[in-house]
C-alpha atoms as a PDB file:
ATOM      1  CA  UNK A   1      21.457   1.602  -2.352  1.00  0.00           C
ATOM      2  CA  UNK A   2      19.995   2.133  -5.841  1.00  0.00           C
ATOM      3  CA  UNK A   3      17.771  -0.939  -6.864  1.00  0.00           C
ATOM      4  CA  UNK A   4      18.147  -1.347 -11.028  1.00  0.00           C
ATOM      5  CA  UNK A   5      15.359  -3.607 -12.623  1.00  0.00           C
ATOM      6  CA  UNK A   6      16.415  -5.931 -15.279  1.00  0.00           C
ATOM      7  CA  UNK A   7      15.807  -3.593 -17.931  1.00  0.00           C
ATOM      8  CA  UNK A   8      18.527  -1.474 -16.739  1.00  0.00           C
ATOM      9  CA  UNK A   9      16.069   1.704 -15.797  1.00  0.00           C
ATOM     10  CA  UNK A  10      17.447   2.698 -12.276  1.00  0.00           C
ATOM     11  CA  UNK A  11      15.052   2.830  -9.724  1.00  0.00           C
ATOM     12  CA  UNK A  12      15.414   4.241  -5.970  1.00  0.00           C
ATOM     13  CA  UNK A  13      12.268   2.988  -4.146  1.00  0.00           C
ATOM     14  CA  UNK A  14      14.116  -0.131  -1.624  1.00  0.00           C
ATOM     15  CA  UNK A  15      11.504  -1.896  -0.090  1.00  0.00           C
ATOM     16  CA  UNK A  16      12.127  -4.072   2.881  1.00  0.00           C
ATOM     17  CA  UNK A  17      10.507  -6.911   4.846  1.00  0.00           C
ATOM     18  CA  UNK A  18       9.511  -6.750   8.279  1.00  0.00           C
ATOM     19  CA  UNK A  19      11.211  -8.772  11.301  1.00  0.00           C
ATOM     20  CA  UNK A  20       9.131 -12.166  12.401  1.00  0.00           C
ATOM     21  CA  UNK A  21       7.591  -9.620  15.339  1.00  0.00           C
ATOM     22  CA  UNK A  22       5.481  -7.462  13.097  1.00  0.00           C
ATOM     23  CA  UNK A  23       4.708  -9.886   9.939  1.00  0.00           C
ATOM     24  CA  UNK A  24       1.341  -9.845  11.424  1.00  0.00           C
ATOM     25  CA  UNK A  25       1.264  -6.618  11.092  1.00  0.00           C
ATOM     26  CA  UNK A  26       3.414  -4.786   8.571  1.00  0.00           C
ATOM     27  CA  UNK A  27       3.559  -5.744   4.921  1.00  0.00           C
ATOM     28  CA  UNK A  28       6.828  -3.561   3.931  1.00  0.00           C
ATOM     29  CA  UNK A  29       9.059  -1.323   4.979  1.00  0.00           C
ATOM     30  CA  UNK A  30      10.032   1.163   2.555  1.00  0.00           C
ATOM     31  CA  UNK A  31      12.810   4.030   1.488  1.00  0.00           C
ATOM     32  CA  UNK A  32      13.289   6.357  -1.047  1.00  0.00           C
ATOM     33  CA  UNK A  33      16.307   8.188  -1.290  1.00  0.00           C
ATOM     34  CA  UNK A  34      15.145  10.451  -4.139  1.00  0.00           C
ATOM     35  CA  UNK A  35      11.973  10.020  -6.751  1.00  0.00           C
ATOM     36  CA  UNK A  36      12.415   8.057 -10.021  1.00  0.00           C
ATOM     37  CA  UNK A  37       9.539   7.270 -12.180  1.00  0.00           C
ATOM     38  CA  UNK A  38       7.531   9.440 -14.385  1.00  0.00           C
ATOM     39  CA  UNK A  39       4.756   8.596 -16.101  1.00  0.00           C
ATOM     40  CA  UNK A  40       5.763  10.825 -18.783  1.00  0.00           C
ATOM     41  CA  UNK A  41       3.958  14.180 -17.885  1.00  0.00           C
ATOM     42  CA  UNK A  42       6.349  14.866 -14.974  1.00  0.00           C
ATOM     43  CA  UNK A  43       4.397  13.261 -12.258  1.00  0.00           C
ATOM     44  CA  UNK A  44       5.337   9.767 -10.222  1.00  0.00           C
ATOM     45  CA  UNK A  45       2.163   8.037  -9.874  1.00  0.00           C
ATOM     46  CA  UNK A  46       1.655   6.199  -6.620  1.00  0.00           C
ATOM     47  CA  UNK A  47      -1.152   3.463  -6.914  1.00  0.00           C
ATOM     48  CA  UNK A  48      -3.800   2.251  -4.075  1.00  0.00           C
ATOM     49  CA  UNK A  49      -3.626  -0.799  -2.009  1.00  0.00           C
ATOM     50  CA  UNK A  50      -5.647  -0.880   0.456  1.00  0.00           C
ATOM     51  CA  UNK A  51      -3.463   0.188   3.049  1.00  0.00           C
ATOM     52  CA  UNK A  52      -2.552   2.532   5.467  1.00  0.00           C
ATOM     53  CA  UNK A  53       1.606   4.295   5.899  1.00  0.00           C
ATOM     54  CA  UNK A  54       3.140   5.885   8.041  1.00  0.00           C
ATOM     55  CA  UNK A  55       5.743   8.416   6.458  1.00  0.00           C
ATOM     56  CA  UNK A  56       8.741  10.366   7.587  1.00  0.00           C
ATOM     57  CA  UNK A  57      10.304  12.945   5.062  1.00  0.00           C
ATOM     58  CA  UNK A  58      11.840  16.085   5.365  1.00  0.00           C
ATOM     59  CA  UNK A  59      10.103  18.314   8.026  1.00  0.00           C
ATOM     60  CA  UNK A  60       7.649  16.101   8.347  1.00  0.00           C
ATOM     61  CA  UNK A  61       6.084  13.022   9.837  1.00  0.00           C
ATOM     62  CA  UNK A  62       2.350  11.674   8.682  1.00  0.00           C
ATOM     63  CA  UNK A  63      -0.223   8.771   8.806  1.00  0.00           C
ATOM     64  CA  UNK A  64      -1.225   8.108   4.954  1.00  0.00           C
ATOM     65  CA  UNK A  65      -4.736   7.327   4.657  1.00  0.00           C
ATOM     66  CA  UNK A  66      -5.894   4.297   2.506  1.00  0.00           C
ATOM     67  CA  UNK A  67      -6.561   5.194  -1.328  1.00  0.00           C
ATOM     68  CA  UNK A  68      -9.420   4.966  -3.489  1.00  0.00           C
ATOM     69  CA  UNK A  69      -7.411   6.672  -6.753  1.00  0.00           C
ATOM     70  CA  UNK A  70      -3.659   7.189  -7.325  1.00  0.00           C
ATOM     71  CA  UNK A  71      -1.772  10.066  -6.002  1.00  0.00           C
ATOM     72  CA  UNK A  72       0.185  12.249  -7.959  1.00  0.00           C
ATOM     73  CA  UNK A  73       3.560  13.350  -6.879  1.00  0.00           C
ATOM     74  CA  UNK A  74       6.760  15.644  -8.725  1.00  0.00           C
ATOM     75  CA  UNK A  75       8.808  13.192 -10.701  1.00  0.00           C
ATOM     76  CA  UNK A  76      11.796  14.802 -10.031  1.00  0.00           C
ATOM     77  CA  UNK A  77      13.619  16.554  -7.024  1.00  0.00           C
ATOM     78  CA  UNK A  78      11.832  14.968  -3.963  1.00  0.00           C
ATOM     79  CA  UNK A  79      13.519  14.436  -0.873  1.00  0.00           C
ATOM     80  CA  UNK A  80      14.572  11.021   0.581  1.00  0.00           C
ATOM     81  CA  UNK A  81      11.592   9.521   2.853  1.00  0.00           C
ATOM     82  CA  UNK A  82      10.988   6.486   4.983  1.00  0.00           C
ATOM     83  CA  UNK A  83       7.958   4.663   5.724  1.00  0.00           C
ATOM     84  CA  UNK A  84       5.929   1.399   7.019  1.00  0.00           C
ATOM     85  CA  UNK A  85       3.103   0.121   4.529  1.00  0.00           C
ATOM     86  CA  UNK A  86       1.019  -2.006   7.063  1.00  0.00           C
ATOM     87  CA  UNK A  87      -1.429  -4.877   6.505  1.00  0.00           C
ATOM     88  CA  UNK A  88      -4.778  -4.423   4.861  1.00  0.00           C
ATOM     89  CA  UNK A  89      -6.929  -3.698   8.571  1.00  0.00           C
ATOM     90  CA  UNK A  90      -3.591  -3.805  10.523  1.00  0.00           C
ATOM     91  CA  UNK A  91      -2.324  -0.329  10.750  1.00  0.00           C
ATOM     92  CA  UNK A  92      -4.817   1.580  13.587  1.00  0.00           C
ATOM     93  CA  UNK A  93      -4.054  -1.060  16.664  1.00  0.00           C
ATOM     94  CA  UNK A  94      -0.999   0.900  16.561  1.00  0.00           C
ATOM     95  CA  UNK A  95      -2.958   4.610  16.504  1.00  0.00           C
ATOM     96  CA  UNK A  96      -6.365   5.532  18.177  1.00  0.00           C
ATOM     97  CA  UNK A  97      -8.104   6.338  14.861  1.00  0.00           C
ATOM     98  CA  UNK A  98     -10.762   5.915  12.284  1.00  0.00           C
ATOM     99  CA  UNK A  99      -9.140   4.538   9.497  1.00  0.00           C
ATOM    100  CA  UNK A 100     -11.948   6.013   6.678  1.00  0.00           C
ATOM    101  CA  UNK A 101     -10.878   9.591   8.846  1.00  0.00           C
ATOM    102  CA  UNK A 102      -8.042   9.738   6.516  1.00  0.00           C
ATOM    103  CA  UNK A 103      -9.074   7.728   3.601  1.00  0.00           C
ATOM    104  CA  UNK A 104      -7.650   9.415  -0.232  1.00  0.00           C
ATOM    105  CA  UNK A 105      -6.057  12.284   3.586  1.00  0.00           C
ATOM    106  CA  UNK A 106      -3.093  12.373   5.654  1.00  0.00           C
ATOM    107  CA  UNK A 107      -2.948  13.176   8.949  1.00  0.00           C
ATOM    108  CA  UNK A 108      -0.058  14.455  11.169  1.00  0.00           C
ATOM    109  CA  UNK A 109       1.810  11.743  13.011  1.00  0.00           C
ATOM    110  CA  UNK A 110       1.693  13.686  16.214  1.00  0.00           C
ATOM    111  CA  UNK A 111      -1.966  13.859  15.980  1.00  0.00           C
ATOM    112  CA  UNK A 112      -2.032   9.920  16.717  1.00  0.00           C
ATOM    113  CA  UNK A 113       1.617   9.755  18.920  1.00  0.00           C
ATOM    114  CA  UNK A 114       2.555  12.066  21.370  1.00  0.00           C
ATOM    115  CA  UNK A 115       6.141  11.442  21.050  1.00  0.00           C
ATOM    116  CA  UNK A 116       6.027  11.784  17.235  1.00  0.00           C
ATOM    117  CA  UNK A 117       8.783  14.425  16.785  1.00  0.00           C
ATOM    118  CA  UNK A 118      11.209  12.247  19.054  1.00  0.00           C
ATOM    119  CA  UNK A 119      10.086   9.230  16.645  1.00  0.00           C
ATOM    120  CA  UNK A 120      10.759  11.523  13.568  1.00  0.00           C
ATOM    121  CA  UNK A 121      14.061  12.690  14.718  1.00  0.00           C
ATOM    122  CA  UNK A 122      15.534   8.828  15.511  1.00  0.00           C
ATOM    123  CA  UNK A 123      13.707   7.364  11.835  1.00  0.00           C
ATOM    124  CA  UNK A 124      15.295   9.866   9.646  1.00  0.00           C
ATOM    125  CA  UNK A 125      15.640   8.943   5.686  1.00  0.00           C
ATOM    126  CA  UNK A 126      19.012  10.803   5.989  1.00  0.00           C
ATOM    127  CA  UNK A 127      20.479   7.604   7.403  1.00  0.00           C
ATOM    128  CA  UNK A 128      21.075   4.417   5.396  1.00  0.00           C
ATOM    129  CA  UNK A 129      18.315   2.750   4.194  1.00  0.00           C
ATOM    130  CA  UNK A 130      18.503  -0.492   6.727  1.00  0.00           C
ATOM    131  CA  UNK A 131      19.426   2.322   9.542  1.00  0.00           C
ATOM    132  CA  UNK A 132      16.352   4.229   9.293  1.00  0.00           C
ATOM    133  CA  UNK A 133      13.946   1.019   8.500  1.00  0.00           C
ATOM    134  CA  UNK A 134      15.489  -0.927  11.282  1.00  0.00           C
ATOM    135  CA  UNK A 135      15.018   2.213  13.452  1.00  0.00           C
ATOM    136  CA  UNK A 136      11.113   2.124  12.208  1.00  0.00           C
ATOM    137  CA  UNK A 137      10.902  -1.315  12.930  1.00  0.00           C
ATOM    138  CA  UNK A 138      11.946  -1.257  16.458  1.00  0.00           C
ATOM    139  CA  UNK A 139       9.850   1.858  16.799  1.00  0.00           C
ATOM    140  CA  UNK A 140       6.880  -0.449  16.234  1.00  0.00           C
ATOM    141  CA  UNK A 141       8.493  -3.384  18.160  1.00  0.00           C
ATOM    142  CA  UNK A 142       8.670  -1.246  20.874  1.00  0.00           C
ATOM    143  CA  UNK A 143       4.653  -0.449  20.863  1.00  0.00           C
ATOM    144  CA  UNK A 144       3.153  -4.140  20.044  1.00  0.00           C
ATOM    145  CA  UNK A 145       2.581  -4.469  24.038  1.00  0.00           C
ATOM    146  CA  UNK A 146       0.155  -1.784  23.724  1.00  0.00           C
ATOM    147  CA  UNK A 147      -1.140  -2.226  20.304  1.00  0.00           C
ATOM    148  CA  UNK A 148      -5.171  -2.547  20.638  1.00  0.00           C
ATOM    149  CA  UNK A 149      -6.185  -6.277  19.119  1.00  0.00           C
ATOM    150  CA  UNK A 150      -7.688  -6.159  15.575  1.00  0.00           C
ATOM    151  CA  UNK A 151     -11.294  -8.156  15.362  1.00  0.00           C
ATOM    152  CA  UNK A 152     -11.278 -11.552  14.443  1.00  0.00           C
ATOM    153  CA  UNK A 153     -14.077 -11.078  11.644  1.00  0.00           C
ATOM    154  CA  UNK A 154     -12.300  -7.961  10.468  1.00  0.00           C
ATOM    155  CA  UNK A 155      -9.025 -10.264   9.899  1.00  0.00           C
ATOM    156  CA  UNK A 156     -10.612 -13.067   8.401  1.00  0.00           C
ATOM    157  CA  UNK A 157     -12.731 -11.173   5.701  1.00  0.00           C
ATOM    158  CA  UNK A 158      -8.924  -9.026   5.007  1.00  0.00           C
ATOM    159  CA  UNK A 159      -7.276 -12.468   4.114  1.00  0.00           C
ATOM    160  CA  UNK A 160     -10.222 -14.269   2.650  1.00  0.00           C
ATOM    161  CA  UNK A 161     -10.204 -10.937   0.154  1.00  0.00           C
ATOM    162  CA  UNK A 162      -6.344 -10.726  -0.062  1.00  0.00           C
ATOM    163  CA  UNK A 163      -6.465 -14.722  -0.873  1.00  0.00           C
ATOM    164  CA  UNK A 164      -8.639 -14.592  -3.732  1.00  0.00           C
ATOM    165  CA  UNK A 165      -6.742 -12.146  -5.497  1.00  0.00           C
ATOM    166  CA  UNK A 166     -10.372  -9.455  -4.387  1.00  0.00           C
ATOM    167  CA  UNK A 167     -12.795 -11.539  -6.020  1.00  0.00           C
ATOM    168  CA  UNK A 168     -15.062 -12.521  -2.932  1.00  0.00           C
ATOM    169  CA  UNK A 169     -17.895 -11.214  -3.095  1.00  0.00           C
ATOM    170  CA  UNK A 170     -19.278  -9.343   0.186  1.00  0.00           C
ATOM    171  CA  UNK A 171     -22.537 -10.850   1.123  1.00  0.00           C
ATOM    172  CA  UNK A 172     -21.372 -14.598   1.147  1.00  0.00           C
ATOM    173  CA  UNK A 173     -18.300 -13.137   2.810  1.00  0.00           C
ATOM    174  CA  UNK A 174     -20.379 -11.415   5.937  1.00  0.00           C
ATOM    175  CA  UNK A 175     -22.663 -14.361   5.649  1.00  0.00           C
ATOM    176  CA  UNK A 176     -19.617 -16.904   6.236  1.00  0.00           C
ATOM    177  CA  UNK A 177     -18.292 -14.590   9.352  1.00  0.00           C
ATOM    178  CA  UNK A 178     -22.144 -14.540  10.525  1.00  0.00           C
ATOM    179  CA  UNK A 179     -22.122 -10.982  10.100  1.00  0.00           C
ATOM    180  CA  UNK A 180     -24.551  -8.526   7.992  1.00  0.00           C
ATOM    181  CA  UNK A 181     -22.681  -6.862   5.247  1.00  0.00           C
ATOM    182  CA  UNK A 182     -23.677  -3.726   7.324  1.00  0.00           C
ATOM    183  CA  UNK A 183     -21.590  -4.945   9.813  1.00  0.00           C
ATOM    184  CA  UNK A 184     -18.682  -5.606   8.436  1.00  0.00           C
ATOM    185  CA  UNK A 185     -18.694  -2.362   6.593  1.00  0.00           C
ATOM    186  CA  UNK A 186     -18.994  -0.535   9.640  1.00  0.00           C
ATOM    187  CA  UNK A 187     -16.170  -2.721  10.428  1.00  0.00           C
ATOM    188  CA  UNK A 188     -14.156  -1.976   6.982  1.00  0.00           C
ATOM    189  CA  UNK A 189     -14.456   1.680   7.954  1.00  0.00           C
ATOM    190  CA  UNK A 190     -13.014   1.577  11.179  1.00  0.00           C
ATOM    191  CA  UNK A 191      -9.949  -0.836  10.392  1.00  0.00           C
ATOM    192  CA  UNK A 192      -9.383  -0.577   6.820  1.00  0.00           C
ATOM    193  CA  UNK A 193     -10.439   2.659   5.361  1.00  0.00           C
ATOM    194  CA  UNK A 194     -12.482   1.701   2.809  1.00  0.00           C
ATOM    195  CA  UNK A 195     -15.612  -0.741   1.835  1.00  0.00           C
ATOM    196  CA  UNK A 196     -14.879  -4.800   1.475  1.00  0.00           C
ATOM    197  CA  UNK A 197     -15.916  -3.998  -2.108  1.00  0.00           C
ATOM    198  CA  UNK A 198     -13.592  -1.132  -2.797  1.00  0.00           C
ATOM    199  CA  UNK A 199     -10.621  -3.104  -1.189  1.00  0.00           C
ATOM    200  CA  UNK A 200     -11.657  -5.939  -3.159  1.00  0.00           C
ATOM    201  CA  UNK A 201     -11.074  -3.951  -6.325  1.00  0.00           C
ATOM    202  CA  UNK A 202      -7.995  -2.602  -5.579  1.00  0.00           C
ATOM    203  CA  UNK A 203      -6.500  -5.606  -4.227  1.00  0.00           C
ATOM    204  CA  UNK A 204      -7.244  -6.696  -7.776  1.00  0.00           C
ATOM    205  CA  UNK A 205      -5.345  -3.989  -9.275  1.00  0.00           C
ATOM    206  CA  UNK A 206      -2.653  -5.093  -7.377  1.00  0.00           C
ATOM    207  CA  UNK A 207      -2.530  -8.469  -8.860  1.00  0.00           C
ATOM    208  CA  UNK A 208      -2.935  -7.019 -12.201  1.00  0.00           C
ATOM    209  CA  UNK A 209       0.157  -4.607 -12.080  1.00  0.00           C
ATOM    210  CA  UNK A 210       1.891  -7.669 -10.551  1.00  0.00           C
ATOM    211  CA  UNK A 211       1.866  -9.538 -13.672  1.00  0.00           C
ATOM    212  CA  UNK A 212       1.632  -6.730 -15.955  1.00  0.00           C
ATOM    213  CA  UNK A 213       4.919  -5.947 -14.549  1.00  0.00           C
ATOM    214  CA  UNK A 214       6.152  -8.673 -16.028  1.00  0.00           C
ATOM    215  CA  UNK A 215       6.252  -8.165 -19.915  1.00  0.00           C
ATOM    216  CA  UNK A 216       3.926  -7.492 -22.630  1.00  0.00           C
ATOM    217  CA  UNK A 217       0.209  -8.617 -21.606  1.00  0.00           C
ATOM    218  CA  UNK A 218      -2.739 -10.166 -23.435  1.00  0.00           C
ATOM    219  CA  UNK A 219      -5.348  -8.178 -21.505  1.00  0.00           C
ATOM    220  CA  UNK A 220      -8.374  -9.970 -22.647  1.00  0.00           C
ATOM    221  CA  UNK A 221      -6.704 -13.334 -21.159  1.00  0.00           C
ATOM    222  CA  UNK A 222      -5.362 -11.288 -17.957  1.00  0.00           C
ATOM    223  CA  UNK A 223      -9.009  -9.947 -17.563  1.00  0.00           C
ATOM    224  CA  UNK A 224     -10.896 -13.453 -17.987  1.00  0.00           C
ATOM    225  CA  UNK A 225      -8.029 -15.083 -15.539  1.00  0.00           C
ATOM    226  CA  UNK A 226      -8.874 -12.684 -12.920  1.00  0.00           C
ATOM    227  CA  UNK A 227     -12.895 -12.754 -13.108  1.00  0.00           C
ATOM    228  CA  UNK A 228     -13.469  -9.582 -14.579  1.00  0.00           C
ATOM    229  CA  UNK A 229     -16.455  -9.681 -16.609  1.00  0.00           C
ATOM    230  CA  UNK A 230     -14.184  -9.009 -20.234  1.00  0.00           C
ATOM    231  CA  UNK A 231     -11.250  -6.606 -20.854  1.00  0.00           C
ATOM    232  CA  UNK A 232     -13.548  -3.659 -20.930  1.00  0.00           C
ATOM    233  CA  UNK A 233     -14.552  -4.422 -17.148  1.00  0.00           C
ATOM    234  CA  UNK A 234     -10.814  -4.644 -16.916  1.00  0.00           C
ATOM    235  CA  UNK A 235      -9.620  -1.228 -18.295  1.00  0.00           C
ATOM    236  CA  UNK A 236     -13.041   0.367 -16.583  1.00  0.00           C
ATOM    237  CA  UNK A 237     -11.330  -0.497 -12.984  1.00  0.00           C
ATOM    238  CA  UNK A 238      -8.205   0.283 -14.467  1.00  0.00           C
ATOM    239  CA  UNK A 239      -8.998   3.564 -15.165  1.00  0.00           C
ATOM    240  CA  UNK A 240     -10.567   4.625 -12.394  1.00  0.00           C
ATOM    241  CA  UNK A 241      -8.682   3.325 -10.006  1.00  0.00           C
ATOM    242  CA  UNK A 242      -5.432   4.716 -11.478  1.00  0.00           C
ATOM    243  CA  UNK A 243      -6.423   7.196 -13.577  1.00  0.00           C
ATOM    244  CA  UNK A 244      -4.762   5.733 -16.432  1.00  0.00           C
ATOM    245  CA  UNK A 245      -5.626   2.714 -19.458  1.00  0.00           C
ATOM    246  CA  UNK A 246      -3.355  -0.715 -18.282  1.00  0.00           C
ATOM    247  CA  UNK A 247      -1.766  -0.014 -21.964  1.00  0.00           C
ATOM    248  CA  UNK A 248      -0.653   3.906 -21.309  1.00  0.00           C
ATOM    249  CA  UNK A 249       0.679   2.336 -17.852  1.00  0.00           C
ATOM    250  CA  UNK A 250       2.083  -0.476 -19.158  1.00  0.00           C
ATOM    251  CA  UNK A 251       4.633   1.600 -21.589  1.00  0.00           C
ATOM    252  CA  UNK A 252       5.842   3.366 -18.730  1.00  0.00           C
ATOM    253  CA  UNK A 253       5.952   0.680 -16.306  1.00  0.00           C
ATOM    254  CA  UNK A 254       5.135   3.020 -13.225  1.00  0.00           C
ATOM    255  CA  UNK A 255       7.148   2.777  -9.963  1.00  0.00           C
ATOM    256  CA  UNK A 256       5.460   3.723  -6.743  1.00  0.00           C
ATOM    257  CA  UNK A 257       6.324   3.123  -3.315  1.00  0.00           C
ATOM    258  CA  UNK A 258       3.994   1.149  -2.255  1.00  0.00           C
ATOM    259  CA  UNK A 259       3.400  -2.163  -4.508  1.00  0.00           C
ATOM    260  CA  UNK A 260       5.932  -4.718  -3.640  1.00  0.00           C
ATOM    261  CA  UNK A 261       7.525  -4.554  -7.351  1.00  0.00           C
ATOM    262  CA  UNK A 262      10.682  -3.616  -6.201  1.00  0.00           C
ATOM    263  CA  UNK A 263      13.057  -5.992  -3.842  1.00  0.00           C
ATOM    264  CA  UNK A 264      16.401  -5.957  -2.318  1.00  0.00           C
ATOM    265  CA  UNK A 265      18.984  -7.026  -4.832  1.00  0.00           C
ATOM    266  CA  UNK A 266      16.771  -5.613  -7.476  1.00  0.00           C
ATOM    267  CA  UNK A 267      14.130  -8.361  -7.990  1.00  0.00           C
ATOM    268  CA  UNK A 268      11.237  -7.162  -9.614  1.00  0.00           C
ATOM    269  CA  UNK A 269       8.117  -9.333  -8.267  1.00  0.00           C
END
């Protein structure tokens, strides 16, 4: 199924919601029968945030680390693949790991599941896009009676980030969960990948490509609505955390498989 945006540019990234089972757990489901978007230098450019995949291509089958910068991939003649973008925190009661093990690294799925060459040869991006993401689903269905409980303070300080759009600021966040901000970075580490500060910023981002993705911006008001300091702060993060200026991005209006842009039926959110 080939998802087309309003503005007629196709796009092949299809990204899926999970069953009631794993909402808690899984924030999309995604498939992409081939690679579309190009930033114009022949590279797809495939943004942080703040969470952890698991992927299934051809020949292969890995654990995606969190990101701290974007990750550049061919443009053009990649292979179909299929993956599970869970929850901020979420993704390692399903996997014995340290999430900051893989963090801007991948790791071999059959590093963290035994059986992760049967796994890779029933969730196969061959199939139809709601065949191989309903076969990934079940796959993790089929594990939530042995997935290892999550901390409550690592949870809580997730959403309370997530829910202000990453403007909480760590120490009154560890001081509200009646934890030391060396704590819960300890914490962060284990569960998420990455500091409460870094996921902070990049959840952020996210809400800045959101609305970017919209139409033409006014970055100074975008960058005073979402707390930054002033539309230098804004392009600063920007940068860094994608590599690119908002405006550069902006006139290609990346694609990446990872923020929820991209819905069934062609929605762009």
């Amino acid at each position: 199924m080939r998802v087309r945006p309003a503005n007629g540019e196709a796009r092949t990234v299809i990204e899926i919601p999970p069953p009631a089972e794993l909402l808690a757990h899984v924030e999309r489901f995604w498939f992409r029968p081939e690679s579309a978007a190009d930033d114009g230098d022949g590279v797809e450019r495939i943004l942080p945030d703040g969470c952890l995949d698991i992927v299934f291509g051809p020949g292969q089958a890995i654990v995606v680390g969190t990101m701290t910068e974007a990750l550049l991939v061919p443009a053009h003649g990649v292979a179909g693949y299929v993956g599970v973008r869970f929850r901020a925190g979420m993704a390692t009661a399903f996997f014995r790991l340290s999430a900051a093990s893989i963090t801007d690294a991948s790791a071999p799925l059959d590093a963290v599941w035994p059986d992760a060459r049967t796994v890779a040869g029933y969730v196969t991006p061959r199939l139809d896009p709601d065949v191989a993401t309903e076969r990934l689903a079940d796959v993790l269905v089929s594990r939530l009676s042995r997935a290892a409980p999550v901390p409550d303070d690592v949870q809580e300080a997730v959403d309370r980030i997530v829910q202000s759009g990453g403007r909480a600021e760590v120490e009154p966040l560890a001081s509200a969960l009646g934890v030391s901000r060396q704590h819960l970075a300890r914490r962060f580490a284990t569960y998420v990948g990455v500091p409460p500060k870094t996921l902070a910023r990049v959840t952020r981002l996210r809400e800045v490509v959101r609305r970017a993705a919209a139409g033409p911006v006014n970055w100074a008001a975008l960058a005073a609505d979402l707390g930054y300091s002033d539309q230098s702060h804004l392009v600063t993060e920007f940068r860094a955390l994608t590599g690119l200026t908002p405006s550069r991005w902006a006139r290609f209006r990346h694609a990446d498989s990872k923020f929820p842009r991209r819905r069934r039926g062609g929605e762009i959110g």
